[in-house]
Structure formats: C-alpha cells, structure tokens
C-alpha atoms as a PDB file:
ATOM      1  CA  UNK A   1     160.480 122.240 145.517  1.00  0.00           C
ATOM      2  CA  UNK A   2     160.679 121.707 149.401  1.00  0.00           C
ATOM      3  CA  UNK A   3     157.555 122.383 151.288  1.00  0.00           C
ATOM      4  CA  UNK A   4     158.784 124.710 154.398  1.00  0.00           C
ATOM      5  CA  UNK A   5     155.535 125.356 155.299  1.00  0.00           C
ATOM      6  CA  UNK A   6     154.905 123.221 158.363  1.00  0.00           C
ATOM      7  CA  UNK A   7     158.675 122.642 159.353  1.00  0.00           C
ATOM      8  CA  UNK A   8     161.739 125.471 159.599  1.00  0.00           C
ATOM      9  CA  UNK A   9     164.682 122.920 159.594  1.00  0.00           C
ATOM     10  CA  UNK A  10     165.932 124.796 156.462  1.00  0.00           C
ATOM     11  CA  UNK A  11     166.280 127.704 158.090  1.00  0.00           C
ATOM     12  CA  UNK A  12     169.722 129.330 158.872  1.00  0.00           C
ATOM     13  CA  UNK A  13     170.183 133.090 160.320  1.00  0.00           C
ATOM     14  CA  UNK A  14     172.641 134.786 159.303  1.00  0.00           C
ATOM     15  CA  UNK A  15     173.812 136.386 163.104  1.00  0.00           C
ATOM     16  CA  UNK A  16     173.668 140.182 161.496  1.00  0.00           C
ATOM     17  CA  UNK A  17     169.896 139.853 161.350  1.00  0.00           C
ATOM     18  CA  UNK A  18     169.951 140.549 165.449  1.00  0.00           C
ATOM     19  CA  UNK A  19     173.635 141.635 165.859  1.00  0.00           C
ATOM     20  CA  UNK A  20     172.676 144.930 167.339  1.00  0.00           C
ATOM     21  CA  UNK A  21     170.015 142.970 169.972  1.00  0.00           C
ATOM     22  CA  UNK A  22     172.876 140.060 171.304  1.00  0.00           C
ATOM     23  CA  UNK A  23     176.034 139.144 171.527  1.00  0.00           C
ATOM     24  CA  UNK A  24     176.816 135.690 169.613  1.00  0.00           C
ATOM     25  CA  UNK A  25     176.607 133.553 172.414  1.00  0.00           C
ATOM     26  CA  UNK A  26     172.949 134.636 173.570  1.00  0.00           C
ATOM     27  CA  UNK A  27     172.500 134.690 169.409  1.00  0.00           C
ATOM     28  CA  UNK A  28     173.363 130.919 169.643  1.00  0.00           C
ATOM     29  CA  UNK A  29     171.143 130.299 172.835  1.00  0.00           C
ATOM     30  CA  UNK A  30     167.844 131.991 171.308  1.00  0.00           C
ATOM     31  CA  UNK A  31     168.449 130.104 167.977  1.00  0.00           C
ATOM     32  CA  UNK A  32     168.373 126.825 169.501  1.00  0.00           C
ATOM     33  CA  UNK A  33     165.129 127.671 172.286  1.00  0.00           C
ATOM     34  CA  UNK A  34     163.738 127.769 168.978  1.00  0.00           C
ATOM     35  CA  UNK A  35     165.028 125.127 167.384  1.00  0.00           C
ATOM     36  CA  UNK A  36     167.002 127.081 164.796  1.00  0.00           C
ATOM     37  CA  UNK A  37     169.504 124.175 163.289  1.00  0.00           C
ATOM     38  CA  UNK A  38     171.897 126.703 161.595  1.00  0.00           C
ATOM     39  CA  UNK A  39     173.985 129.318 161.869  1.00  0.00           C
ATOM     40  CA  UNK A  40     176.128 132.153 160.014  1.00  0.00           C
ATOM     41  CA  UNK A  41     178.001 133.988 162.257  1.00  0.00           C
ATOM     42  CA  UNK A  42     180.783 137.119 161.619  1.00  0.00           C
ATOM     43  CA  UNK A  43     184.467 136.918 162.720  1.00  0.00           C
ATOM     44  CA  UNK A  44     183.779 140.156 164.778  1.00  0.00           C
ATOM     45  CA  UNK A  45     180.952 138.404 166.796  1.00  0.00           C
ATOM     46  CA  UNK A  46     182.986 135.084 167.138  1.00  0.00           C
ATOM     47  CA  UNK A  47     186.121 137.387 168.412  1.00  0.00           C
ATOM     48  CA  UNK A  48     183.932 139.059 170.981  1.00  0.00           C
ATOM     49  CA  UNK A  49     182.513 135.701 173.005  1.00  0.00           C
ATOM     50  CA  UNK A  50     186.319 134.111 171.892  1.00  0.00           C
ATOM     51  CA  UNK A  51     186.200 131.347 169.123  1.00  0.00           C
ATOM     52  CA  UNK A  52     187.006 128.016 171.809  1.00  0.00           C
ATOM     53  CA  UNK A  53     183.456 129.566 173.358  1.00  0.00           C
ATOM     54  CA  UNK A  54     181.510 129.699 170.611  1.00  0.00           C
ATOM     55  CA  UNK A  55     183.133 126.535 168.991  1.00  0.00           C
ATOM     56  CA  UNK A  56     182.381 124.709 172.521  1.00  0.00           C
ATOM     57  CA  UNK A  57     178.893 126.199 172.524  1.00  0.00           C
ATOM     58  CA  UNK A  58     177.899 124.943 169.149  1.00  0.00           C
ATOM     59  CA  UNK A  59     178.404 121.483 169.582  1.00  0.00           C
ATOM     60  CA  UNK A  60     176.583 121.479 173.279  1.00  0.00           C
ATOM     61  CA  UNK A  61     173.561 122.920 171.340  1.00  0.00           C
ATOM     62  CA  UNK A  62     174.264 120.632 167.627  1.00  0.00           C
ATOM     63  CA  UNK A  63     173.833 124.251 165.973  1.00  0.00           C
ATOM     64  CA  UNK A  64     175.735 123.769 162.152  1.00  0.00           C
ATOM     65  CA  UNK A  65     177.307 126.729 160.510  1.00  0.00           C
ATOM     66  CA  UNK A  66     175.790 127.516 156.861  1.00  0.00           C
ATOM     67  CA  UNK A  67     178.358 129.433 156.182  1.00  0.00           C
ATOM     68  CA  UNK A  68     181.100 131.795 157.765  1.00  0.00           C
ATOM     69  CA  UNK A  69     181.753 135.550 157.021  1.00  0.00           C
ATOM     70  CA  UNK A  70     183.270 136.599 155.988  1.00  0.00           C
ATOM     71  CA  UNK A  71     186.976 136.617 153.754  1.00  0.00           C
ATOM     72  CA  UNK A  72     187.997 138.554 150.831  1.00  0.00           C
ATOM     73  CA  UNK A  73     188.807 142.318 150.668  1.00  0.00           C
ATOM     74  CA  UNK A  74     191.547 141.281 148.632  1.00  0.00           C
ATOM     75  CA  UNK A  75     192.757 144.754 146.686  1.00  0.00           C
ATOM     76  CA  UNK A  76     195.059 146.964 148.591  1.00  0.00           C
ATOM     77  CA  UNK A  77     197.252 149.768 147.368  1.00  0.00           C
ATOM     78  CA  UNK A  78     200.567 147.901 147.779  1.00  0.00           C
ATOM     79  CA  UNK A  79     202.331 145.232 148.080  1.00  0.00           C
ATOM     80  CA  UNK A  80     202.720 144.729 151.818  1.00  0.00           C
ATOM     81  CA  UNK A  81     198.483 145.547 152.022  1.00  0.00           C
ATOM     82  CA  UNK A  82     198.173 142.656 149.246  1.00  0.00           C
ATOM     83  CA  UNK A  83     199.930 140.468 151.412  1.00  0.00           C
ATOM     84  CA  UNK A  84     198.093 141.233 154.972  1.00  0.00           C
ATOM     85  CA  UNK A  85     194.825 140.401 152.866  1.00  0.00           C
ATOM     86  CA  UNK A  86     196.051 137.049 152.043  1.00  0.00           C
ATOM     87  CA  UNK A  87     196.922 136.319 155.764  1.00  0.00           C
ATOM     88  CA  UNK A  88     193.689 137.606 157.178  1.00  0.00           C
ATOM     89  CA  UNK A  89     191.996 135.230 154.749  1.00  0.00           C
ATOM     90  CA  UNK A  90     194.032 132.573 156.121  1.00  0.00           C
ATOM     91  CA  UNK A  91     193.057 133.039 159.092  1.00  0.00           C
ATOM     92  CA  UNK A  92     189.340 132.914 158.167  1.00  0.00           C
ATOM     93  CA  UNK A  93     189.906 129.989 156.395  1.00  0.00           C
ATOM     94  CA  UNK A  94     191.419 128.354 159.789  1.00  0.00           C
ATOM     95  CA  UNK A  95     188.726 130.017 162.145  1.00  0.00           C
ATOM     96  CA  UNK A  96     185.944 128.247 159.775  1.00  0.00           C
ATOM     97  CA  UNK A  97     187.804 125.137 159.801  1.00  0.00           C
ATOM     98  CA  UNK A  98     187.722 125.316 163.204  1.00  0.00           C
ATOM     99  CA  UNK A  99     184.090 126.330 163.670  1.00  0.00           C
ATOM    100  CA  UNK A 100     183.050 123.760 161.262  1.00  0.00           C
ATOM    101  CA  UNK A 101     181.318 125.835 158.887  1.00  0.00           C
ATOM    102  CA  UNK A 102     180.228 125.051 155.535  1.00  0.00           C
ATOM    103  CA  UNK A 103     181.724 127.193 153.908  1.00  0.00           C
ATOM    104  CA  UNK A 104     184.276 130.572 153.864  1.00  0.00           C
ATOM    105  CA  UNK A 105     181.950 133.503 152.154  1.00  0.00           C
ATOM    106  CA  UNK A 106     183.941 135.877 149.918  1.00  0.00           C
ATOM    107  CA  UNK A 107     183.101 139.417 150.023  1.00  0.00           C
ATOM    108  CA  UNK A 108     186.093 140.322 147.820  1.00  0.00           C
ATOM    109  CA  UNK A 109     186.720 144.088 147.896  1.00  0.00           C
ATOM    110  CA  UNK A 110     187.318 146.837 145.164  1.00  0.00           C
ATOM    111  CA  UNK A 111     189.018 150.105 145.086  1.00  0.00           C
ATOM    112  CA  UNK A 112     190.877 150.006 148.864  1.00  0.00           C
ATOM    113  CA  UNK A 113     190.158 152.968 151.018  1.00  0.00           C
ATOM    114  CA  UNK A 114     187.251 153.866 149.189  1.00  0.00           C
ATOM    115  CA  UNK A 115     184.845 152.907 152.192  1.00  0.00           C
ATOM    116  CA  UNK A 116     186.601 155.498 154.236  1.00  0.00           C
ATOM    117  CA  UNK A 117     185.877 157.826 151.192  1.00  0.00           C
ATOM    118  CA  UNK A 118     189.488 158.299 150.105  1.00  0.00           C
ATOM    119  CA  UNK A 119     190.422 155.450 147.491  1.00  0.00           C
ATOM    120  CA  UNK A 120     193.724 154.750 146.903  1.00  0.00           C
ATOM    121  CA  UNK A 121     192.908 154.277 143.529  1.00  0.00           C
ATOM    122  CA  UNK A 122     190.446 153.951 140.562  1.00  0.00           C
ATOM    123  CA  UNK A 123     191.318 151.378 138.558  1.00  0.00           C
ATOM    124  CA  UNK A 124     188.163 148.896 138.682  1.00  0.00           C
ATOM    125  CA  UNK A 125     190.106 146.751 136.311  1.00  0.00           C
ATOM    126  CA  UNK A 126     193.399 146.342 138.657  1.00  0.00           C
ATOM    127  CA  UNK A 127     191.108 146.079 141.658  1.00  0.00           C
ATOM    128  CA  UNK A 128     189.415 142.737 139.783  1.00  0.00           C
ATOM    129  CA  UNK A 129     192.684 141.512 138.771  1.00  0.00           C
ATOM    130  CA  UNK A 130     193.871 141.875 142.379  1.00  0.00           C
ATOM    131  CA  UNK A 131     190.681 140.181 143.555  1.00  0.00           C
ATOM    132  CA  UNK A 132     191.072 136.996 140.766  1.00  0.00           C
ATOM    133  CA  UNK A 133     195.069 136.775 142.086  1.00  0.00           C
ATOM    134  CA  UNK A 134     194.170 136.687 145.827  1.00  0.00           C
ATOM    135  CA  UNK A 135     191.155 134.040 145.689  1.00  0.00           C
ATOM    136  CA  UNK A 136     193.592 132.279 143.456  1.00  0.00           C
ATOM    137  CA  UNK A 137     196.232 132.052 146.732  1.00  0.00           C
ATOM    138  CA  UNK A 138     193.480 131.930 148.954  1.00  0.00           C
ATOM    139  CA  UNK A 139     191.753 128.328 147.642  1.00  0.00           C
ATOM    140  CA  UNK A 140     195.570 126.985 147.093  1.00  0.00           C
ATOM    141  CA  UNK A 141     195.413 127.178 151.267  1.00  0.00           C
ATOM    142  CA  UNK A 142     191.794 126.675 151.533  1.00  0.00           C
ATOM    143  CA  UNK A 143     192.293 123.091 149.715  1.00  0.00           C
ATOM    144  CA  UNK A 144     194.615 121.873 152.303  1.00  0.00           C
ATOM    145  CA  UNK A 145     192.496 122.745 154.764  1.00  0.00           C
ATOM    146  CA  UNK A 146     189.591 121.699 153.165  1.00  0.00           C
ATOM    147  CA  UNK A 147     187.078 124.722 153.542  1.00  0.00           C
ATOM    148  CA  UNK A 148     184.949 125.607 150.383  1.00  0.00           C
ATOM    149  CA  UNK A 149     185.072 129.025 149.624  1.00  0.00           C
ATOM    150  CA  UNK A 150     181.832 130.661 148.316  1.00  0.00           C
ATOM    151  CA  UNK A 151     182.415 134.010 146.292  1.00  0.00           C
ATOM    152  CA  UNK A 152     179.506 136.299 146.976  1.00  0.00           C
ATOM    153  CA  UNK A 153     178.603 138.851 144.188  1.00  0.00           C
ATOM    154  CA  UNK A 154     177.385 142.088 145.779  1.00  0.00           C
ATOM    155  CA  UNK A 155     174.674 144.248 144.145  1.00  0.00           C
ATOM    156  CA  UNK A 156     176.490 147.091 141.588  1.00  0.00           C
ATOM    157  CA  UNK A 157     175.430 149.803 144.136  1.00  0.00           C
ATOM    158  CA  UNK A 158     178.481 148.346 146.311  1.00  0.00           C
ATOM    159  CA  UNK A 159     180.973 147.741 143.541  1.00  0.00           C
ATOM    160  CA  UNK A 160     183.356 150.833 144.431  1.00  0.00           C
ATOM    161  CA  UNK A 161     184.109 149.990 147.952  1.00  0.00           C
ATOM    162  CA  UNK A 162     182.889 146.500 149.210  1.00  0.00           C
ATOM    163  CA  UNK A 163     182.515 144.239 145.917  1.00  0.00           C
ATOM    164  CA  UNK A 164     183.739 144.377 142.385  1.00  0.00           C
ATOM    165  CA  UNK A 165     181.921 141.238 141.629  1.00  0.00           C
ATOM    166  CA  UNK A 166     178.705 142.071 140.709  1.00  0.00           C
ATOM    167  CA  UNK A 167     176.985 139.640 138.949  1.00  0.00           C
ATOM    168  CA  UNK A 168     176.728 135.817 139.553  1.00  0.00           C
ATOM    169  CA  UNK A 169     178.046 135.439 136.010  1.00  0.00           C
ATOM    170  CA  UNK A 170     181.449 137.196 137.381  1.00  0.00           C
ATOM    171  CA  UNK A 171     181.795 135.007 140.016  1.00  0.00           C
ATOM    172  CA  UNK A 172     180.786 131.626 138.128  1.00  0.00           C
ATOM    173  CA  UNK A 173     184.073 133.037 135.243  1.00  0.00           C
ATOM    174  CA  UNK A 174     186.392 133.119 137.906  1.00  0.00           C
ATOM    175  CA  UNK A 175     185.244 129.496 139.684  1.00  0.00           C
ATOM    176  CA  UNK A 176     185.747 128.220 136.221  1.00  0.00           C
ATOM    177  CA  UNK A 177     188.735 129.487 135.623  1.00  0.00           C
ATOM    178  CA  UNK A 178     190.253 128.600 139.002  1.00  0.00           C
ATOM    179  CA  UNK A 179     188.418 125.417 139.633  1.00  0.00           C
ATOM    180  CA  UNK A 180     188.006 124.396 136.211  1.00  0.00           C
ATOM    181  CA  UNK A 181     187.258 120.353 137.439  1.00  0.00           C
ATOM    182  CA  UNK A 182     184.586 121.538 139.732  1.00  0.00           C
ATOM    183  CA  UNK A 183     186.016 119.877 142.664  1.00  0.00           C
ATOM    184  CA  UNK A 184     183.459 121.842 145.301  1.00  0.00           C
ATOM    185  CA  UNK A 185     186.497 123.779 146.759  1.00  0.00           C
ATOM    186  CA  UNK A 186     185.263 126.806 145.116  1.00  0.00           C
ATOM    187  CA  UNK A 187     181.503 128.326 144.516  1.00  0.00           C
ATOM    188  CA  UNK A 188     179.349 130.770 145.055  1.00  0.00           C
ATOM    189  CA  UNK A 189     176.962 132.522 147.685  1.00  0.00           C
ATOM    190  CA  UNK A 190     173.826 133.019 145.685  1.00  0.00           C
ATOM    191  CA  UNK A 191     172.584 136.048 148.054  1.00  0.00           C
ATOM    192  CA  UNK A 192     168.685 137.359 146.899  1.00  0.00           C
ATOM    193  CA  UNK A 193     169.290 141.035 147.466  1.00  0.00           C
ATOM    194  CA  UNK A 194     172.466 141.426 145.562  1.00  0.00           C
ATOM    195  CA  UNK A 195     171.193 139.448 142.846  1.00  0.00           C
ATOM    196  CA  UNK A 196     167.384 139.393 142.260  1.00  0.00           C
ATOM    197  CA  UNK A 197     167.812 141.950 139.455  1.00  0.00           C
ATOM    198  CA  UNK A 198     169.760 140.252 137.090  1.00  0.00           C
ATOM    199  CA  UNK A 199     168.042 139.351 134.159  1.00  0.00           C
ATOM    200  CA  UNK A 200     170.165 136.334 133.524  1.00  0.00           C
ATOM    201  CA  UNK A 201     170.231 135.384 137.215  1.00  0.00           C
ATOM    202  CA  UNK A 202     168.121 132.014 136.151  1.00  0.00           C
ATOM    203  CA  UNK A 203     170.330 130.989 133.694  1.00  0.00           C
ATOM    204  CA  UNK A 204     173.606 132.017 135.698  1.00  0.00           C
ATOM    205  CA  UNK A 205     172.350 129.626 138.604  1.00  0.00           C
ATOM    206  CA  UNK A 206     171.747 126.902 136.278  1.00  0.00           C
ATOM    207  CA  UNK A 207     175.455 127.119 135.283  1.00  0.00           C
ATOM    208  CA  UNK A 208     176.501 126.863 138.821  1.00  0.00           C
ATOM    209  CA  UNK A 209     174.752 123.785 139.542  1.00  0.00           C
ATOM    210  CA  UNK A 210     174.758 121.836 142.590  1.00  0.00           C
ATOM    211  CA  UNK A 211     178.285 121.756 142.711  1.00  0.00           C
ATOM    212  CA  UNK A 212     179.104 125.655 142.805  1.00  0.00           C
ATOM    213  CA  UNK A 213     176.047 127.042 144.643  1.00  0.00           C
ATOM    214  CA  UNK A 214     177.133 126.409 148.286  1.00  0.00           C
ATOM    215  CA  UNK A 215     175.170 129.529 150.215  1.00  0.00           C
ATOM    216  CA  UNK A 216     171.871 130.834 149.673  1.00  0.00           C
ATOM    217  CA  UNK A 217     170.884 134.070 151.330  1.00  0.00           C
ATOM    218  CA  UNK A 218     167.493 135.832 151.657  1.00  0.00           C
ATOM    219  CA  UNK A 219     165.975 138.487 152.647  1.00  0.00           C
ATOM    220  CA  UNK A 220     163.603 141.395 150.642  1.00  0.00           C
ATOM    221  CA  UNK A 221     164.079 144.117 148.493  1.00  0.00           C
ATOM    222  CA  UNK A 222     162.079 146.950 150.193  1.00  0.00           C
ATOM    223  CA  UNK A 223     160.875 149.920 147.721  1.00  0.00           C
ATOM    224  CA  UNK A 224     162.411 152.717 148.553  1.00  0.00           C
ATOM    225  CA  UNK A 225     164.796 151.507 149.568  1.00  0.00           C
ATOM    226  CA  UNK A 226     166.065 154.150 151.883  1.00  0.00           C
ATOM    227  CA  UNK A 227     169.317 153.292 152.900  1.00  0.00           C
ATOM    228  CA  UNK A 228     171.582 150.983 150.361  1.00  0.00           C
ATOM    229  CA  UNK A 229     173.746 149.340 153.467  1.00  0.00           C
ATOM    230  CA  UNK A 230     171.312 148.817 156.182  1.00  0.00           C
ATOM    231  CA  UNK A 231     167.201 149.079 155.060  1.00  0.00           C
ATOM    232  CA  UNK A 232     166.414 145.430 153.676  1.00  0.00           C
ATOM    233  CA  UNK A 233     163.857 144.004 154.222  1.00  0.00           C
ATOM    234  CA  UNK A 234     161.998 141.166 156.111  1.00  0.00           C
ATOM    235  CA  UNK A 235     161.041 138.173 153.694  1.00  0.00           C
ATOM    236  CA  UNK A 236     157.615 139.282 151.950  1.00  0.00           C
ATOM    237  CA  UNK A 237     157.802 143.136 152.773  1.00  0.00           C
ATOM    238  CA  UNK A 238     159.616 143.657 149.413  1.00  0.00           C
ATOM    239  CA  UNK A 239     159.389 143.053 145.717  1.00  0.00           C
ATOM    240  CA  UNK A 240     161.470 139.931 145.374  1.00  0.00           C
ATOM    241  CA  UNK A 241     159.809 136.935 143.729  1.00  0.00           C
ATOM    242  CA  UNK A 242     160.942 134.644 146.810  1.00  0.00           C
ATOM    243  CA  UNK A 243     159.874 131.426 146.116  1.00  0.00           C
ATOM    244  CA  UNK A 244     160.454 131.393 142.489  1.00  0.00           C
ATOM    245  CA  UNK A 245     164.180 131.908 143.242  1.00  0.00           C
ATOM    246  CA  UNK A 246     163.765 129.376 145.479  1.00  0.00           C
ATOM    247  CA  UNK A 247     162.467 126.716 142.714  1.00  0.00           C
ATOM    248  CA  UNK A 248     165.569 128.048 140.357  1.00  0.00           C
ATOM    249  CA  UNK A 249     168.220 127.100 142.950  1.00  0.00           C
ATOM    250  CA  UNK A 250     166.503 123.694 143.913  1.00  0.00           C
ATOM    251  CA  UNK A 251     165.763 122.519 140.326  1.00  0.00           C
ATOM    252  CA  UNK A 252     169.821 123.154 139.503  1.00  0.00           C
ATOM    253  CA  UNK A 253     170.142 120.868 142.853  1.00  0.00           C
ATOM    254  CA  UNK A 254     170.831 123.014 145.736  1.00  0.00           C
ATOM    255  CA  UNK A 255     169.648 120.929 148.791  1.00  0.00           C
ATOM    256  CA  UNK A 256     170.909 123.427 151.415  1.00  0.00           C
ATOM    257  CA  UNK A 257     170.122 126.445 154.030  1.00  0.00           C
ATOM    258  CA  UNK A 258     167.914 129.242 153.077  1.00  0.00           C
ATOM    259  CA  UNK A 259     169.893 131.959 154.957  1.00  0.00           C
ATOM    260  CA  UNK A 260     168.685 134.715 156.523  1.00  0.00           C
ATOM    261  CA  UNK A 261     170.719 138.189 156.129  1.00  0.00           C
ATOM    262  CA  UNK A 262     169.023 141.349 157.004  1.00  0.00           C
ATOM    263  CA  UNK A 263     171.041 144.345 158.112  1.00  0.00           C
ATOM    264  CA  UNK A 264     168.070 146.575 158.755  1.00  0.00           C
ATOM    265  CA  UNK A 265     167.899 149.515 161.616  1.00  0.00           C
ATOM    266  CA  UNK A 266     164.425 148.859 161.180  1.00  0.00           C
ATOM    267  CA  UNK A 267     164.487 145.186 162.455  1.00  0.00           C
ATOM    268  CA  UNK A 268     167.762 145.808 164.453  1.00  0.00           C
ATOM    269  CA  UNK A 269     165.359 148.560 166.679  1.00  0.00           C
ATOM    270  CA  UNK A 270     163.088 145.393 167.496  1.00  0.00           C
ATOM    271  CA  UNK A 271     163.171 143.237 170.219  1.00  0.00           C
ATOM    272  CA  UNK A 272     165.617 140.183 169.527  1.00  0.00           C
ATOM    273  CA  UNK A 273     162.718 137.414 170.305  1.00  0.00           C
ATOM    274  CA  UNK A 274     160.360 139.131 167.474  1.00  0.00           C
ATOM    275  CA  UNK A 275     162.680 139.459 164.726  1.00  0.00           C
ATOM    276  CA  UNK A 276     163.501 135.380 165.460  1.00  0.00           C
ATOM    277  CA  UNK A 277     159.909 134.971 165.492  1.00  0.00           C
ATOM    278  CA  UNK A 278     159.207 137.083 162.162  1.00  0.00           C
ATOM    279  CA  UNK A 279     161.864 134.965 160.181  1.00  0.00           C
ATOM    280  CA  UNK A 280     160.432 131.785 161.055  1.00  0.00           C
ATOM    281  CA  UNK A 281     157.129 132.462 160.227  1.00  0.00           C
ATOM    282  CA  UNK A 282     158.276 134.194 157.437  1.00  0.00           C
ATOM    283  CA  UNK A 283     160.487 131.456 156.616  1.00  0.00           C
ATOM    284  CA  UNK A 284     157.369 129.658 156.256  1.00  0.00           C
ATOM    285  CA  UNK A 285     155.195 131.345 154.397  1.00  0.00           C
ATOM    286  CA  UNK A 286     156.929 133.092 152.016  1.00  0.00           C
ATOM    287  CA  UNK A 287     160.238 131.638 151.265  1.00  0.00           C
END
C-alpha cells in the first residue's frame, strides 16, 4: 500500500468540501498555494466562474480533475423528462471532456420528484430499469467522446430520491452487463461513506478490479450521525476503517486519487484555509 504519510500528491478534493467558503475559482487558487494536484469540481460551481475560466485556470495552475460531478438522475415520469435527462448528461459528458476530467460520476436518480417530497411514482423497480436504459444511451455518447463514466452507488438511506443503486454489487451488474469486454468506458466511484457498510464491499471491489474502479472518495462516518445529507465527517472523526479500505482498493490495482467529499455544515462553518489544512494532514495520517 502507498505510504501518504510524508507526501499528499494523492490527494484530490472534491470542491463540495469548501463550497459554502469559495467560489471555484478561489477553490482552484487555494488548492494549488498548497500544492493540491487534483480536483473534483460540480457543474453548478463550474457554471458560476463560466467553464472557458475554469478550463483556462486549470491548465495555468496544472490542477487535474479526478473526476467530474456529476451526471445521472436518469428516471423521470415521462417520456419528454426521460429524454431531457439524456441531454443534460450529454452535456456533462461534453463539459468533462472539455475540462479534462477523469472521469463523468453517475449519481443516477430514483423515484423523480421525490426530493421535492412529491414522487411521481413508486415503482423502485421501473425507476432501476429507467436508470439501466439511460446509462445504456449515455456511454453509447460517452464512447465517442471518450469520457469514462463512473456509476456511484449511494448509501440505502438515499435510495428513494437521489440513488437507486445502492450497493457496489448493483453497479458492478450493470457495468457487466453494459460493458461486458471491460473496455474502461464504464466503472465505478467506490465512495467510503455510501459504502463502508457493506459486508461484501471487499469482495465487490475485488470484482471491479483496476479496470472498473475509476473514483475513490473519502471521508468519515460520524456516530450519530445527525443529519443523513450534510453531517460527515472529517477523515478519522468517524468509525470507518480508512486505511484498510484503502489496502482493498490498491491490492485489486487502483493506482489513483483518494478524493475528498465532505458535505458537512460543521466543516462548511470553518474557515476555508483550515478545512484545506485538516484534509491534508488528515490525508496523511489517517487515510
């Protein structure tokens, strides 16, 4: 297993860890002051600065992009709704073409209109099948433009109205049966807080293999947790086995970013400069 302790070139922030602090273009500033190599940045952040900016802006500072959130929210309650899904993922697919990132993360949706507390329906099943049939179109365009896309299971708390892929298992099923010759155009986001529970989490990541596991996210679970969107928590303040993760995704190959994601109102009430601070020594020490 790398040794991170004397070095954070590994180390990619996920731009919601200080989104409430700075806009993306100060973001992209205070990551490279301190030599932060990598990026993951939101389409609402990169629309705010303007994506020539930030495009221009990375490659004066060499920052790389992990990753790029996000796609997916594929189910809708008709037709026309199915079809504006698959265009906005299009054009995520061309903005992190553009931006050069890694790869497109999938957040893929579940029962529309149900984060707004009034779903249009309640068939989990239909919402999956809508969700297998629009990554299907989606990689069919994200081939030609050759931008991996990396399916990120969220944690079953979530599975009614932002995820109905739960498990890394789920996801790995529908890379295999999409991407059956593992061509790398199609993986996963292996992200710590959605997925630390799962008892076959070990095995699931040695399916993946280097070829499937293109993101890796971290952060901690805190407990209590007291709110299930926005309380997780800084690397070593929770009850995630960190490093042991870690060895599991580097022994199946995984040579990449360890990114960090926290939505947190704790961390997001902190001065910028010491949450950037926190996560590299954190980075460190515990990851």
């Amino acid at each position: 297993m790398r040794d991170f302790s004397s070095s954070h070139e590994a180390l990619s922030l996920n731009t919601a860890t200080v989104r409430k602090q700075w806009r993306l273009d100060r973001i992209i500033e205070e990551c490279a002051r301190r030599d932060i190599r990598a990026i993951s940045p939101w389409r609402d952040q990169v629309a705010a600065v303007g994506i020539d900016r930030i495009a221009a802006q990375l490659r004066a500072t060499g920052i790389k992009l992990s990753g790029y959130c996000r796609g997916g929210f594929y189910p809708a309650g008709d037709a026309a709704g199915l079809r504006a899904a698959l265009d906005d993922n299009r054009r995520a697919i061309d903005e992190a073409k553009l931006l050069g990132a890694a790869c497109l993360v999938l957040v893929v949706g579940s029962l529309p209109g149900a984060l707004d507390g009034r779903p249009l329906y309640r068939d989990l099943a239909r919402a999956r099948a809508e969700v297998r049939d629009g990554i299907a179109a989606s990689l069919e365009y994200a081939r030609t433009a050759g931008m991996p896309l990396a399916i990120e299971p969220l944690h079953p708390m979530q599975a009614a109205e932002r995820a109905c892929i739960n498990t890394l298992e789920q996801a790995l099923d529908i890379c295999d049966e999409l991407d059956a010759a593992r061509t790398g155009a199609l993986g996963v986001a292996v992200d710590l807080y959605h997925v630390w529970w799962d008892p076959k989490l070990e095995a699931q990541i040695v399916r993946a293999g280097a070829d499937r596991l293109l993101a890796y996210h971290v952060c901690d679970w805190l407990a209590p947790t007291r709110d299930l969107l926005n309380d997780r928590g800084m690397m070593g303040d929770g009850v995630i086995e960190l490093k042991k993760c870690r060895r599991w995704m580097e022994d199946a190959g995984y040579s990449g970013y360890s990114e960090v994601e926290i939505f947190s109102d704790y961390w997001w009430s902190k001065p910028g400069e010491e949450v950037l601070e926190t996560c590299i020594a954190r980075h460190k020490s515990v990851v």
